[in-house]
C-alpha atoms as a PDB file:
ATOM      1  CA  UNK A   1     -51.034 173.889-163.926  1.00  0.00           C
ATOM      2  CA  UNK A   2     -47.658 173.206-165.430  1.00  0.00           C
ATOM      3  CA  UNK A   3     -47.355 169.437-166.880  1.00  0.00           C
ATOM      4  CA  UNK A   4     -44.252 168.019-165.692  1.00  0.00           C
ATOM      5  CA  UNK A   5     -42.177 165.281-167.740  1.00  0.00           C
ATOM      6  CA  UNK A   6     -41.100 163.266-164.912  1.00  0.00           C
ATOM      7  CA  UNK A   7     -42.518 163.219-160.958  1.00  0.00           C
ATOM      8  CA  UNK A   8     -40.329 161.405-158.840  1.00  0.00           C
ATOM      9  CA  UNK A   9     -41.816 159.323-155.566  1.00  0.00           C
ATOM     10  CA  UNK A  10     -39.095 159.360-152.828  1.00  0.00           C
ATOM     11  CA  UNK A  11     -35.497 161.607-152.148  1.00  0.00           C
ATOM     12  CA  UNK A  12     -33.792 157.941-151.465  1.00  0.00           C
ATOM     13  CA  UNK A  13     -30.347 157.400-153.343  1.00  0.00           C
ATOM     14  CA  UNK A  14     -32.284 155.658-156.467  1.00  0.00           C
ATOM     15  CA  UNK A  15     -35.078 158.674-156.395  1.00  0.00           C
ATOM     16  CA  UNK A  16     -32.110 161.076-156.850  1.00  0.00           C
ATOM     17  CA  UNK A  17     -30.018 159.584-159.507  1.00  0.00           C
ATOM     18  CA  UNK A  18     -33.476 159.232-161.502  1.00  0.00           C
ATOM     19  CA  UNK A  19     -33.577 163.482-160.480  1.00  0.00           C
ATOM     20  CA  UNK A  20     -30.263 163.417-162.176  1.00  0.00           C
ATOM     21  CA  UNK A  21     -30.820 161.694-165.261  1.00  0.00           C
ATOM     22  CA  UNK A  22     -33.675 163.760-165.593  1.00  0.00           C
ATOM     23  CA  UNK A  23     -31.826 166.618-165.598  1.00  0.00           C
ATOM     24  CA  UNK A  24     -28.927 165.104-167.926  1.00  0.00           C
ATOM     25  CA  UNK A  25     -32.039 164.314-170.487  1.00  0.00           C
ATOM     26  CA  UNK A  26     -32.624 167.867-170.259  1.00  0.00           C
ATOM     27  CA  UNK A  27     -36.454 167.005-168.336  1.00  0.00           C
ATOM     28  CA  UNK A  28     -38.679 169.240-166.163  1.00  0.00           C
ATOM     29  CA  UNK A  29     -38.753 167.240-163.200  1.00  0.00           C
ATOM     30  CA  UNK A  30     -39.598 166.983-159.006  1.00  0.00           C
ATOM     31  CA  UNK A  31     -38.937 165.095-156.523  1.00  0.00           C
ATOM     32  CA  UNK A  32     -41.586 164.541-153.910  1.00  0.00           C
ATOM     33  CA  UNK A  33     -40.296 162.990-150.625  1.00  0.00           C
ATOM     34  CA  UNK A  34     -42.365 162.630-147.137  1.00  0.00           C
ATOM     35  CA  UNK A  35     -39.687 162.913-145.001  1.00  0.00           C
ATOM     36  CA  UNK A  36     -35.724 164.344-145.319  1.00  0.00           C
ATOM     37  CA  UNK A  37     -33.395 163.596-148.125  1.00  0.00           C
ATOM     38  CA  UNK A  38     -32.495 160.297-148.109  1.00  0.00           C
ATOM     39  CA  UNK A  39     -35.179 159.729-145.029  1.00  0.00           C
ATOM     40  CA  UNK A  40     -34.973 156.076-145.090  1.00  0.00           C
ATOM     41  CA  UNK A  41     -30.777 156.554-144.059  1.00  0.00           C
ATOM     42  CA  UNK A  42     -31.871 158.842-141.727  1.00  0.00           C
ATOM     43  CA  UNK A  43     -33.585 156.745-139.571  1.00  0.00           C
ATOM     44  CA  UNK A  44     -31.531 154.009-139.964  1.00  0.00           C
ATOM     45  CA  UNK A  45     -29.226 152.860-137.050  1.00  0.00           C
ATOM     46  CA  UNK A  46     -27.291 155.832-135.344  1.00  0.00           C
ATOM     47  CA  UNK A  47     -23.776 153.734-136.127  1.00  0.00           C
ATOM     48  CA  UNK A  48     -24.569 151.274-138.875  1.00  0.00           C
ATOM     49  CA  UNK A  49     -22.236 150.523-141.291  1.00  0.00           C
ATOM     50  CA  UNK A  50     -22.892 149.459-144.799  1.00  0.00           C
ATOM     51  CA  UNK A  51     -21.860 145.859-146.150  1.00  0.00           C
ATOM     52  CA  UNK A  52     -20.852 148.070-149.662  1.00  0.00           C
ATOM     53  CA  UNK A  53     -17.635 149.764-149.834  1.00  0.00           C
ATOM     54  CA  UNK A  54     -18.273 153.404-150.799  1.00  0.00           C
ATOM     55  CA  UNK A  55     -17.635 153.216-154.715  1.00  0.00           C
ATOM     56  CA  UNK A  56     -20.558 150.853-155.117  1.00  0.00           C
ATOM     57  CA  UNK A  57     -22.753 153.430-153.191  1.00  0.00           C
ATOM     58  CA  UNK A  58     -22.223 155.899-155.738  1.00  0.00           C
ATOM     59  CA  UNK A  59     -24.364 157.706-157.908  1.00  0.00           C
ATOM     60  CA  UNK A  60     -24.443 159.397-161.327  1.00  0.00           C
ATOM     61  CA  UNK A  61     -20.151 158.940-161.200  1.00  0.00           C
ATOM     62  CA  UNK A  62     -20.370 161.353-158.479  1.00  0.00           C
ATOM     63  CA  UNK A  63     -17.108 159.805-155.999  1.00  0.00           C
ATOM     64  CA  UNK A  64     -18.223 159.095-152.733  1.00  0.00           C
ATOM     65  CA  UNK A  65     -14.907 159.902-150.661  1.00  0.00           C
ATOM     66  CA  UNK A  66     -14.469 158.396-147.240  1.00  0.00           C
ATOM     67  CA  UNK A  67     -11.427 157.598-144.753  1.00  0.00           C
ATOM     68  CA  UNK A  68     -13.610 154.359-143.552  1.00  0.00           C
ATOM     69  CA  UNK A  69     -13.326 151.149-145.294  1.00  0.00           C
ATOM     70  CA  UNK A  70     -17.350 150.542-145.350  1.00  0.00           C
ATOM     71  CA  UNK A  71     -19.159 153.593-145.224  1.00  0.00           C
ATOM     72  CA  UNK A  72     -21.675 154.463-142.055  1.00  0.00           C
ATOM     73  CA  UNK A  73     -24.890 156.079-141.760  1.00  0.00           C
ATOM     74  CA  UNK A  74     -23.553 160.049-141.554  1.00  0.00           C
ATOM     75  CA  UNK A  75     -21.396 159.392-144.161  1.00  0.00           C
ATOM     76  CA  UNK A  76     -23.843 158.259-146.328  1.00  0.00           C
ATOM     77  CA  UNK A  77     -26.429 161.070-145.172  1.00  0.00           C
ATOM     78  CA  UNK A  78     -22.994 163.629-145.997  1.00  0.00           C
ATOM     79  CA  UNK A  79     -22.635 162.310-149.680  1.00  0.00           C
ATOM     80  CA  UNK A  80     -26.475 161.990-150.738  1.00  0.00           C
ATOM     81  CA  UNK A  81     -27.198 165.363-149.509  1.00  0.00           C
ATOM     82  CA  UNK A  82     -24.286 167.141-150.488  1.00  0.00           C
ATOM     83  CA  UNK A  83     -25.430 166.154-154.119  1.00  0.00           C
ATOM     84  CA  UNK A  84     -28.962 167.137-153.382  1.00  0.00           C
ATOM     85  CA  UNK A  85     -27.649 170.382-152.299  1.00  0.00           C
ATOM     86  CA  UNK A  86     -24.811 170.839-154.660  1.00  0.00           C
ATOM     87  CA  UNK A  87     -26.729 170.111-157.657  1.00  0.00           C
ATOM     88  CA  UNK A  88     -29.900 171.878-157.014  1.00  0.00           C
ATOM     89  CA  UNK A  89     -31.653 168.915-157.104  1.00  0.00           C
ATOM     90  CA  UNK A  90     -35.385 169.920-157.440  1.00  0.00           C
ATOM     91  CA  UNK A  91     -36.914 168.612-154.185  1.00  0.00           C
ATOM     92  CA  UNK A  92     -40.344 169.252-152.199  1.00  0.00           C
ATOM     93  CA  UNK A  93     -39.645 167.820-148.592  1.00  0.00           C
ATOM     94  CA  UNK A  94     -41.918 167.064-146.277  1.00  0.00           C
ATOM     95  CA  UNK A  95     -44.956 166.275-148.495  1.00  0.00           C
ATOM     96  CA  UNK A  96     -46.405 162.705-148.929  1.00  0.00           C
ATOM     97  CA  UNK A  97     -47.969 161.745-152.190  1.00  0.00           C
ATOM     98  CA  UNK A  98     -51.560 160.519-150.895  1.00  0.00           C
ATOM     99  CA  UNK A  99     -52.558 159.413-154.265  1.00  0.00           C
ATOM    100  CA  UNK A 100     -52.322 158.796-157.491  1.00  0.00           C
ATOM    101  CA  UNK A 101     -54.221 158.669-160.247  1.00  0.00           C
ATOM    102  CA  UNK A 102     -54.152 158.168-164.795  1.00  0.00           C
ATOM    103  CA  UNK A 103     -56.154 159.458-167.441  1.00  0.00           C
ATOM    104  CA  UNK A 104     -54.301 160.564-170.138  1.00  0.00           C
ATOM    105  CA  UNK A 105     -51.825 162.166-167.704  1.00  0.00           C
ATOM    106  CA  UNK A 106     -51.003 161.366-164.147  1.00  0.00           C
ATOM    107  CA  UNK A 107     -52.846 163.214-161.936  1.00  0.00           C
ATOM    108  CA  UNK A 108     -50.523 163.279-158.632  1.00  0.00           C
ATOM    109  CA  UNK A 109     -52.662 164.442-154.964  1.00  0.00           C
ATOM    110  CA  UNK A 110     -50.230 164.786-152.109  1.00  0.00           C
ATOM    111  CA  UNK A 111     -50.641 166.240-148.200  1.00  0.00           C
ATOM    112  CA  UNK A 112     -49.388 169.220-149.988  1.00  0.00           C
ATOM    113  CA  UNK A 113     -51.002 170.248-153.198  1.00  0.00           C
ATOM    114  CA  UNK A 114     -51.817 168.304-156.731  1.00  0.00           C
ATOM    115  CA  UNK A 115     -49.268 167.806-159.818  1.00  0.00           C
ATOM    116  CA  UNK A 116     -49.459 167.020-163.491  1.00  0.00           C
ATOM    117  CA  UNK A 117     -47.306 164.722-164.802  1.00  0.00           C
ATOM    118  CA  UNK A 118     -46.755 162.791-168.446  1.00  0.00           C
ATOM    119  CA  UNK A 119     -44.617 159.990-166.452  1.00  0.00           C
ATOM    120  CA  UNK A 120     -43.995 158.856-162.722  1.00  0.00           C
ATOM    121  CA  UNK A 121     -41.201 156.994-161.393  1.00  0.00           C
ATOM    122  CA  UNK A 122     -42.060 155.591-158.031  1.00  0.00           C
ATOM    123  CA  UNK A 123     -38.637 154.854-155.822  1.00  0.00           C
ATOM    124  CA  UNK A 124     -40.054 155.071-152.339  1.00  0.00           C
ATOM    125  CA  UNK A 125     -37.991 151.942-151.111  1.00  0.00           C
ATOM    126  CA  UNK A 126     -39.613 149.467-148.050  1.00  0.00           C
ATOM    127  CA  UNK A 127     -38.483 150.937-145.104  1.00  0.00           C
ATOM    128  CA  UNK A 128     -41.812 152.775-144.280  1.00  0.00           C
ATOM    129  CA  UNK A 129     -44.054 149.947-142.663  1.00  0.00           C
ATOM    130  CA  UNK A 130     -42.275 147.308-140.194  1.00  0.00           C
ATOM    131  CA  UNK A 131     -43.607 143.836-140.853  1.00  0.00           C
ATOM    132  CA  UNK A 132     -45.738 143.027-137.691  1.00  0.00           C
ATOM    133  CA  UNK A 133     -45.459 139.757-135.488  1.00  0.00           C
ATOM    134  CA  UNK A 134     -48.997 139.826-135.135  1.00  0.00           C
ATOM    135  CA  UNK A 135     -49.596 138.594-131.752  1.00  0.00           C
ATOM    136  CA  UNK A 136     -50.843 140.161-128.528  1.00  0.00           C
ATOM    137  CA  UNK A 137     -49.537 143.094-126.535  1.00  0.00           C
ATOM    138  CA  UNK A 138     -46.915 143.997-130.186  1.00  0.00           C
ATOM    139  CA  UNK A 139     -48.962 147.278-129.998  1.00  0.00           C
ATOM    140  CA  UNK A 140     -47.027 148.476-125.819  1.00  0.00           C
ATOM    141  CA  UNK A 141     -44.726 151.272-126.244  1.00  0.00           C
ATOM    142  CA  UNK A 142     -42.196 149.151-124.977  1.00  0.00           C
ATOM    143  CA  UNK A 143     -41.954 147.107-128.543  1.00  0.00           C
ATOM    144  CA  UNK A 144     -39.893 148.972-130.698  1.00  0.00           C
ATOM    145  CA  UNK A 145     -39.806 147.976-134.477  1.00  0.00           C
ATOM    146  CA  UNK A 146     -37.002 150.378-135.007  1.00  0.00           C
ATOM    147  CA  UNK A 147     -33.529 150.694-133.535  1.00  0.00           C
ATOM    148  CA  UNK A 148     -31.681 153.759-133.406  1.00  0.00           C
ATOM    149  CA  UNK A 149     -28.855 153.220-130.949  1.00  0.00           C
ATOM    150  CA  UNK A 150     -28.198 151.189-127.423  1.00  0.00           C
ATOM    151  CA  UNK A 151     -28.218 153.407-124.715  1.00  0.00           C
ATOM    152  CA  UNK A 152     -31.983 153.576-123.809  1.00  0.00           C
ATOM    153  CA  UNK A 153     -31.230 149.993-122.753  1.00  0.00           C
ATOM    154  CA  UNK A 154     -28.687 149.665-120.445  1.00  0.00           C
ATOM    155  CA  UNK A 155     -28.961 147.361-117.672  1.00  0.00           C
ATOM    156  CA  UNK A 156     -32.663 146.495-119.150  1.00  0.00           C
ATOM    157  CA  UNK A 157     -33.935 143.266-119.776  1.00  0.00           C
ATOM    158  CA  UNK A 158     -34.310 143.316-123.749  1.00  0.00           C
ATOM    159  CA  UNK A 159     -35.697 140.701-126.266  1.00  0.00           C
ATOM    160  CA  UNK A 160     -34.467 141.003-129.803  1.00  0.00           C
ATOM    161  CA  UNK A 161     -36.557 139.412-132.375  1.00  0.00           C
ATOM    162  CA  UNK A 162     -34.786 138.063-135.646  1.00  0.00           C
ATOM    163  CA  UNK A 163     -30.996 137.131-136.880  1.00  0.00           C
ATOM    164  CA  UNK A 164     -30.170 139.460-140.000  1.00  0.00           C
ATOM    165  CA  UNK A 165     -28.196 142.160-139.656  1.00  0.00           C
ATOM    166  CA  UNK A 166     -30.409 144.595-138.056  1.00  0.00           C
ATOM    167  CA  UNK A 167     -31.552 142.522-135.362  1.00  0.00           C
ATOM    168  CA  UNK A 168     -27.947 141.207-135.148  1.00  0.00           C
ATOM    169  CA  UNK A 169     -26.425 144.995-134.709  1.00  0.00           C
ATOM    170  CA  UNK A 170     -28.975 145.189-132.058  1.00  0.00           C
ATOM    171  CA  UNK A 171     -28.408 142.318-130.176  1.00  0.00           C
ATOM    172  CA  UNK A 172     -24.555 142.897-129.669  1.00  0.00           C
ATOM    173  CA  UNK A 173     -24.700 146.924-129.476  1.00  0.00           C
ATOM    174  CA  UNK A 174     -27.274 146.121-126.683  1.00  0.00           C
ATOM    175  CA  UNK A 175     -24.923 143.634-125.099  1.00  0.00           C
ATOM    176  CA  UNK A 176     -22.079 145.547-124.622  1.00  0.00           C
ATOM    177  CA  UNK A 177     -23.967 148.825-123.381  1.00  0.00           C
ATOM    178  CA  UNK A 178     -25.128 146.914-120.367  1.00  0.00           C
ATOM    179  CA  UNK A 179     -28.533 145.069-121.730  1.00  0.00           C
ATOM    180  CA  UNK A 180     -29.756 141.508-120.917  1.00  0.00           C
ATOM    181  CA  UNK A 181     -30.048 140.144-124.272  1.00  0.00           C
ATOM    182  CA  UNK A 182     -31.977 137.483-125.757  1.00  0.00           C
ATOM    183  CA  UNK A 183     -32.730 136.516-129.116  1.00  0.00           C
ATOM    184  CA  UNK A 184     -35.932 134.728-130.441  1.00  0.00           C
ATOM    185  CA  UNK A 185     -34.888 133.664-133.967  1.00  0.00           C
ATOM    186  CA  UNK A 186     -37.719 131.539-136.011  1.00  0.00           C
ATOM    187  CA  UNK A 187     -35.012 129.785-138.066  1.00  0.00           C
ATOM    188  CA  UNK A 188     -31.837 127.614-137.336  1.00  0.00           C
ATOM    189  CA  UNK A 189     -29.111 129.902-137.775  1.00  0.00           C
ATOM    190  CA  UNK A 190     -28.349 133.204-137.259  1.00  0.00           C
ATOM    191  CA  UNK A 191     -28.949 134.739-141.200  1.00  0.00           C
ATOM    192  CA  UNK A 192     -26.403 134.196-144.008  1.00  0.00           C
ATOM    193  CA  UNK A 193     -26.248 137.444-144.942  1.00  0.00           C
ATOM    194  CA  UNK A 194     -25.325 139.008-141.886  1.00  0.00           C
ATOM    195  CA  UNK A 195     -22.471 141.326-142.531  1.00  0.00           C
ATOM    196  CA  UNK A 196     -19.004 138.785-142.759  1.00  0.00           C
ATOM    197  CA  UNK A 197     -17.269 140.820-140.200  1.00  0.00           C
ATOM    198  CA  UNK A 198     -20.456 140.777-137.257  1.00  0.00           C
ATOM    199  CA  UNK A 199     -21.323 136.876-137.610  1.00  0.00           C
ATOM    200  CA  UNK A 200     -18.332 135.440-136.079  1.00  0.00           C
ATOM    201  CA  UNK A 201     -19.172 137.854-133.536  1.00  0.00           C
ATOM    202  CA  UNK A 202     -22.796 137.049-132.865  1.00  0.00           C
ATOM    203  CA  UNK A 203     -22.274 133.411-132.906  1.00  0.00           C
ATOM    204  CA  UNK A 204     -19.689 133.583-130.383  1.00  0.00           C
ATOM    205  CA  UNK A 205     -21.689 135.825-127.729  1.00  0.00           C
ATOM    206  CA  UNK A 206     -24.070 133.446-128.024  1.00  0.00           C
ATOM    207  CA  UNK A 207     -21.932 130.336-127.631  1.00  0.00           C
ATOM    208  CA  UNK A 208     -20.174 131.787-124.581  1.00  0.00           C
ATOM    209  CA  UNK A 209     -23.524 132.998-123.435  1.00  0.00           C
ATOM    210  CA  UNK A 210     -23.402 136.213-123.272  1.00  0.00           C
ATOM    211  CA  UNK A 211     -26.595 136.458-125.224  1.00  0.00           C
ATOM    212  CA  UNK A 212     -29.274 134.367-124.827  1.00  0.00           C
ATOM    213  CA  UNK A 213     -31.060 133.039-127.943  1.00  0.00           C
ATOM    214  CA  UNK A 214     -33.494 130.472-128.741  1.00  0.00           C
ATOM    215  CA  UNK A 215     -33.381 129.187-132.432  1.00  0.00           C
ATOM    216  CA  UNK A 216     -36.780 128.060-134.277  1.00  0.00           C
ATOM    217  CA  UNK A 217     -38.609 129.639-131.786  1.00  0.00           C
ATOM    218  CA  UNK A 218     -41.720 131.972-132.278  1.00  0.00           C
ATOM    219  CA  UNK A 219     -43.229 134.956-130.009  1.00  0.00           C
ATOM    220  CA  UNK A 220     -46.273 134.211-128.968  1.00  0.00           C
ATOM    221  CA  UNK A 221     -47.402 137.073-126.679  1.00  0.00           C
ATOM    222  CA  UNK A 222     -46.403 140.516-125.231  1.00  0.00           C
ATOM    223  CA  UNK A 223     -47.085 141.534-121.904  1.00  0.00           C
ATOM    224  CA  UNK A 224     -46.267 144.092-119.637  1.00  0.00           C
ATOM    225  CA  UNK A 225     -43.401 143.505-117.711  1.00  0.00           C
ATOM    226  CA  UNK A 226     -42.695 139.792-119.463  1.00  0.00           C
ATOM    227  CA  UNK A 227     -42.857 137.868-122.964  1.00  0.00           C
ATOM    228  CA  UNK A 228     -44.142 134.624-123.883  1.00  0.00           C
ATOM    229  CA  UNK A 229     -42.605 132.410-126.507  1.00  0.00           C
ATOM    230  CA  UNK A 230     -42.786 129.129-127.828  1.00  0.00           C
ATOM    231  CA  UNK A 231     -39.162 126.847-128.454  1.00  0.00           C
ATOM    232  CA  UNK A 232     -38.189 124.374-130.910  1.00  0.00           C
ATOM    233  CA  UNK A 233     -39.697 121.695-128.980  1.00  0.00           C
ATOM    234  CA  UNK A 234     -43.109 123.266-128.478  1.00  0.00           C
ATOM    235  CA  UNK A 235     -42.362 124.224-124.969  1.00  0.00           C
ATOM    236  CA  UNK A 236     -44.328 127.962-123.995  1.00  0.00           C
ATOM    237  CA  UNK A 237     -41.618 129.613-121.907  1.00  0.00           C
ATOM    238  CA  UNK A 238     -42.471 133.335-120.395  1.00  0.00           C
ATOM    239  CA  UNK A 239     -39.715 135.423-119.393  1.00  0.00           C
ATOM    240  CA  UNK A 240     -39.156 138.450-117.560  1.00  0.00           C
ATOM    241  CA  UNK A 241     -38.799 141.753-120.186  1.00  0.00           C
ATOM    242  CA  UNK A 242     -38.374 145.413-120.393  1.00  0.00           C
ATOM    243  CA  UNK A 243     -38.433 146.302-123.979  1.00  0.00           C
ATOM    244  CA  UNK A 244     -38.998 144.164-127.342  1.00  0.00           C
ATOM    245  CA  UNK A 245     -37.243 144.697-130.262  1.00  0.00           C
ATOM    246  CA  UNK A 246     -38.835 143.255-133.327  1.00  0.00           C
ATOM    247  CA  UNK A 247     -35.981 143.339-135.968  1.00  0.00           C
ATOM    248  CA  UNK A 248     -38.511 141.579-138.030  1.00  0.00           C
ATOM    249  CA  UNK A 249     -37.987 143.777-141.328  1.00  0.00           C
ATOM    250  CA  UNK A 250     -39.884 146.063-143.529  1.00  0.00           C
ATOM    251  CA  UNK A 251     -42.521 146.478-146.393  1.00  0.00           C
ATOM    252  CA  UNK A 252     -43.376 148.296-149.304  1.00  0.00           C
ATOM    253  CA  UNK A 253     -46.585 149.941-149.466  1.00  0.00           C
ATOM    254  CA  UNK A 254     -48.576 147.604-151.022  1.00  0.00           C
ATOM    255  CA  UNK A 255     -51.622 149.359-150.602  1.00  0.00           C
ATOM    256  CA  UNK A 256     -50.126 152.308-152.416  1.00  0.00           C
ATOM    257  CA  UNK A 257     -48.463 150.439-155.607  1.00  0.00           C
ATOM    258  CA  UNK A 258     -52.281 148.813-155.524  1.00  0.00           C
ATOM    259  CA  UNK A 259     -54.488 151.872-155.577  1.00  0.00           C
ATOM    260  CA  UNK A 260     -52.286 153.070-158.421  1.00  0.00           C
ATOM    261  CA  UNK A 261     -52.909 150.509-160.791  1.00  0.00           C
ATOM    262  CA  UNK A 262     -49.930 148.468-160.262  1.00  0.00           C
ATOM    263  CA  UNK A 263     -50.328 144.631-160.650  1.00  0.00           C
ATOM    264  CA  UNK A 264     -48.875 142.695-157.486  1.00  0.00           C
ATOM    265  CA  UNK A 265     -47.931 139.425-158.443  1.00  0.00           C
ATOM    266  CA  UNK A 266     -47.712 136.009-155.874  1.00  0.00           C
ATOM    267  CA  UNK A 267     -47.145 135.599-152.182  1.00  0.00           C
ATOM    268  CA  UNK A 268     -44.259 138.227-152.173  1.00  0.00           C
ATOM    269  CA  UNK A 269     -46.656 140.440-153.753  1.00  0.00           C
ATOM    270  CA  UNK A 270     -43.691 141.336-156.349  1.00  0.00           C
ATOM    271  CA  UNK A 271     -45.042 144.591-158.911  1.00  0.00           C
ATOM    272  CA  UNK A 272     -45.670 143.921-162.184  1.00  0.00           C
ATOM    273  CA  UNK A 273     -42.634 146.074-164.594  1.00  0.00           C
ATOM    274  CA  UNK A 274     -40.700 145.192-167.385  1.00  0.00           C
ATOM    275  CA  UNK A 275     -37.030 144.697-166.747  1.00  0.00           C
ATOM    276  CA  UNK A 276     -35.643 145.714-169.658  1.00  0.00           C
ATOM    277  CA  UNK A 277     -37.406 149.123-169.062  1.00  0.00           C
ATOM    278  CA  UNK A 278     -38.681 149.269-165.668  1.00  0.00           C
ATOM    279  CA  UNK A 279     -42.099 150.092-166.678  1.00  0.00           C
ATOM    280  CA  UNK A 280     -45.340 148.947-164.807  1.00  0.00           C
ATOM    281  CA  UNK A 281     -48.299 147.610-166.623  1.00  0.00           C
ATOM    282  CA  UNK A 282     -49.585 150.995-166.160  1.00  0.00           C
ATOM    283  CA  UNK A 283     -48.283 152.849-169.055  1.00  0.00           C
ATOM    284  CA  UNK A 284     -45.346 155.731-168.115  1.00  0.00           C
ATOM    285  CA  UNK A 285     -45.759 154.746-164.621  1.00  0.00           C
ATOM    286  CA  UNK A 286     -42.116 153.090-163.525  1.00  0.00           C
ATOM    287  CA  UNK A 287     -40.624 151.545-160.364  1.00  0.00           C
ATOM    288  CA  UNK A 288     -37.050 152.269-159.135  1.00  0.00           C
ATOM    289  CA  UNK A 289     -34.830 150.838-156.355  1.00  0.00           C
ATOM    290  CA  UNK A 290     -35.611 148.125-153.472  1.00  0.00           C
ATOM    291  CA  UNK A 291     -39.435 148.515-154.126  1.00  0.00           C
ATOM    292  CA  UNK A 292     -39.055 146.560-157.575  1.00  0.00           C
ATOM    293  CA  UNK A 293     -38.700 143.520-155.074  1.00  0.00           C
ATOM    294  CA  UNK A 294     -41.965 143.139-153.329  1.00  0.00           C
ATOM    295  CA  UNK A 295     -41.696 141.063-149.949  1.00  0.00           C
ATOM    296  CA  UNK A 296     -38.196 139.884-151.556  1.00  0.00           C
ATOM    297  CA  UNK A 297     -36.735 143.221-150.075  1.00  0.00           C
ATOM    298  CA  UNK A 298     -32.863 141.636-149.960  1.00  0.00           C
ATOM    299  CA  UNK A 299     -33.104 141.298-153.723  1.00  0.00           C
ATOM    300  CA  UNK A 300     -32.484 144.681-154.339  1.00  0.00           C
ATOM    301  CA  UNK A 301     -30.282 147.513-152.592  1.00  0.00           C
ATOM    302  CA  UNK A 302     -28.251 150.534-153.560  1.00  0.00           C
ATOM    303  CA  UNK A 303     -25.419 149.159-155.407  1.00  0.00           C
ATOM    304  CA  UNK A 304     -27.799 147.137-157.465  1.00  0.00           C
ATOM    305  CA  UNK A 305     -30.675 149.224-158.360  1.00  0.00           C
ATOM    306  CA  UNK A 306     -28.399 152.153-159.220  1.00  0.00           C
ATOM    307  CA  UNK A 307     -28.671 151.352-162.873  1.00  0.00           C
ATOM    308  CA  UNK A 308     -32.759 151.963-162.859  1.00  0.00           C
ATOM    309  CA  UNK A 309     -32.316 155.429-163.293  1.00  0.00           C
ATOM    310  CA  UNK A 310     -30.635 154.954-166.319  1.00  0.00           C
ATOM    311  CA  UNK A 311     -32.872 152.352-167.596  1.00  0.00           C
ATOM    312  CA  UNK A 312     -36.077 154.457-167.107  1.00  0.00           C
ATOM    313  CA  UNK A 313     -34.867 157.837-168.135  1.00  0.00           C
ATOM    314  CA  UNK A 314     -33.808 156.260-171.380  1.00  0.00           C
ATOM    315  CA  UNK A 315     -36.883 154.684-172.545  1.00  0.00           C
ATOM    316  CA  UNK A 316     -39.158 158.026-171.146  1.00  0.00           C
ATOM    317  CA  UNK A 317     -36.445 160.155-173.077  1.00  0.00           C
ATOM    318  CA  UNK A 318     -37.178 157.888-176.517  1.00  0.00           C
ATOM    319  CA  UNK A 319     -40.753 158.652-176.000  1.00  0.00           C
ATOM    320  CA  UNK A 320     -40.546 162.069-175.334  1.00  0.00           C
END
């Protein structure tokens, strides 16, 4: 079986300009990815638009050109896969690394066949597993932990759960499509980070209300055709619903990073790597992109992580 230098975990923007600086480092590489290229953009929000502007999206000094001001989702999906496609980046789709293993070489099982590898760069992002509410009735195919567009709830009567920006897009998409909105938000405020141009908006459907939402408040239990939920002043109130949406965010895959040697360190679980190299404590094994951050998934995005490639593919290319 041929011994690769580098297997890469995940197509996302960070797995592919690690594929790139492979190939500028003149390494046998491969990219294994579960899903699409870029999968995690795929399924995000059918008209989402990024907070970046497109020159911090870019990758390997590739430009990303765009008439819009702050890119969207196709336009995104257009420029990662154009590269993919453009450069021949070395790609097997559809196949999910099931496990992984180390003795004096990684030993890399997926859904699809096995791989030998001297070093692995995992970049497989958070947006996999939605981070649960935990409470009764979250498992009825009316709760929806992602949102893809508006239109399957029109004149329905729709509780959003959470204030960043996906639950915010949600809430005001929803709104203006015809949807009874109301918002169960655990803190004060709707989320600092919400996009600058959205929370004016938010804030003012809600003072006006046009959306209902209830601030330090906490779901307590899904049923059927209502919801139950607890207020700031401790006061259960039940409601009538059609569909949930828990905008509660995403996690890495803990269990994954775990089983393959990687330390996880404190309550945000964080992986154990070196910054200055982006190694793990398991030797050659590396972590890339928004999965360096553990629970603490705003702490890294695109326009931040971008540099990991780099990082890595320098210290595997001094070894090598």
């Amino acid at each position: 079986m041929e011994i690769l230098d580098i297997l890469i975990i995940g197509a996302g923007p960070i797995g592919l300009n690690c594929a790139l600086e492979a190939e500028k480092n003149g390494l046998n590489y491969v990219i294994i990815e579960k899903g699409t290229i870029v999968n995690s953009l795929y399924h995000y929000p059918l008209y989402m638009r990024f907070f970046s502007t497109a020159e911090k999206l870019e990758i390997s000094e590739i430009p990303f050109i765009t008439t819009s001001p702050k890119p969207g989702r196709q336009d995104a999906l257009e420029y990662y896969q154009g590269i993919a496609r453009n450069r021949s980046v070395k790609i097997n789709l559809y196949e999910k690394v099931v496990k992984l293993s180390k003795n004096e070489i990684f030993e890399v099982e997926t859904s699809k066949g096995n791989y030998l590898a001297k070093n692995v760069i995992i970049a497989t992002g958070f947006y996999d597993i939605p981070n649960l509410l935990k409470i009764p009735g979250e498992n009825f195919p009316k709760v929806k932990h992602y949102y893809t567009e508006p239109y399957p709830y029109a004149n329905q009567k729709v509780v959003v759960v959470g204030a960043s920006n996906s639950a915010v897009d949600a809430a005001l998409e929803t709104y203006r499509k015809g949807g009874e909105v109301t918002m169960i938000i655990k803190n004060s405020e709707i989320s600092k980070s919400v996009k600058y141009w959205v929370k004016p908006d938010i804030e003012n459907r809600i003072a006006e209300g046009s959306i209902k939402a209830y601030f330090n408040a906490e779901m307590q239990e899904i049923k059927e055709s209502t919801v139950i939920f607890k207020d700031e002043t401790g006061n259960i109130h039940e409601i009538e619903n059609d569909f949930v949406l828990a905008m509660t965010g995403y996690l890495p895959d803990f269990d994954f990073l775990k089983n393959s040697g990687i330390e996880l360190k404190g309550e945000s679980l964080v992986p154990a790597y070196n910054p200055e190299t982006m190694e793990t404590n398991v030797e050659n094994l590396y972590l890339a992109g928004v999965v360096c951050g553990g629970k603490d998934t705003h702490l890294w995005f695109i326009e931040n992580s971008r540099i990991h490639a780099e990082i890595i593919l320098r210290h595997i290319s001094e070894k090598i």
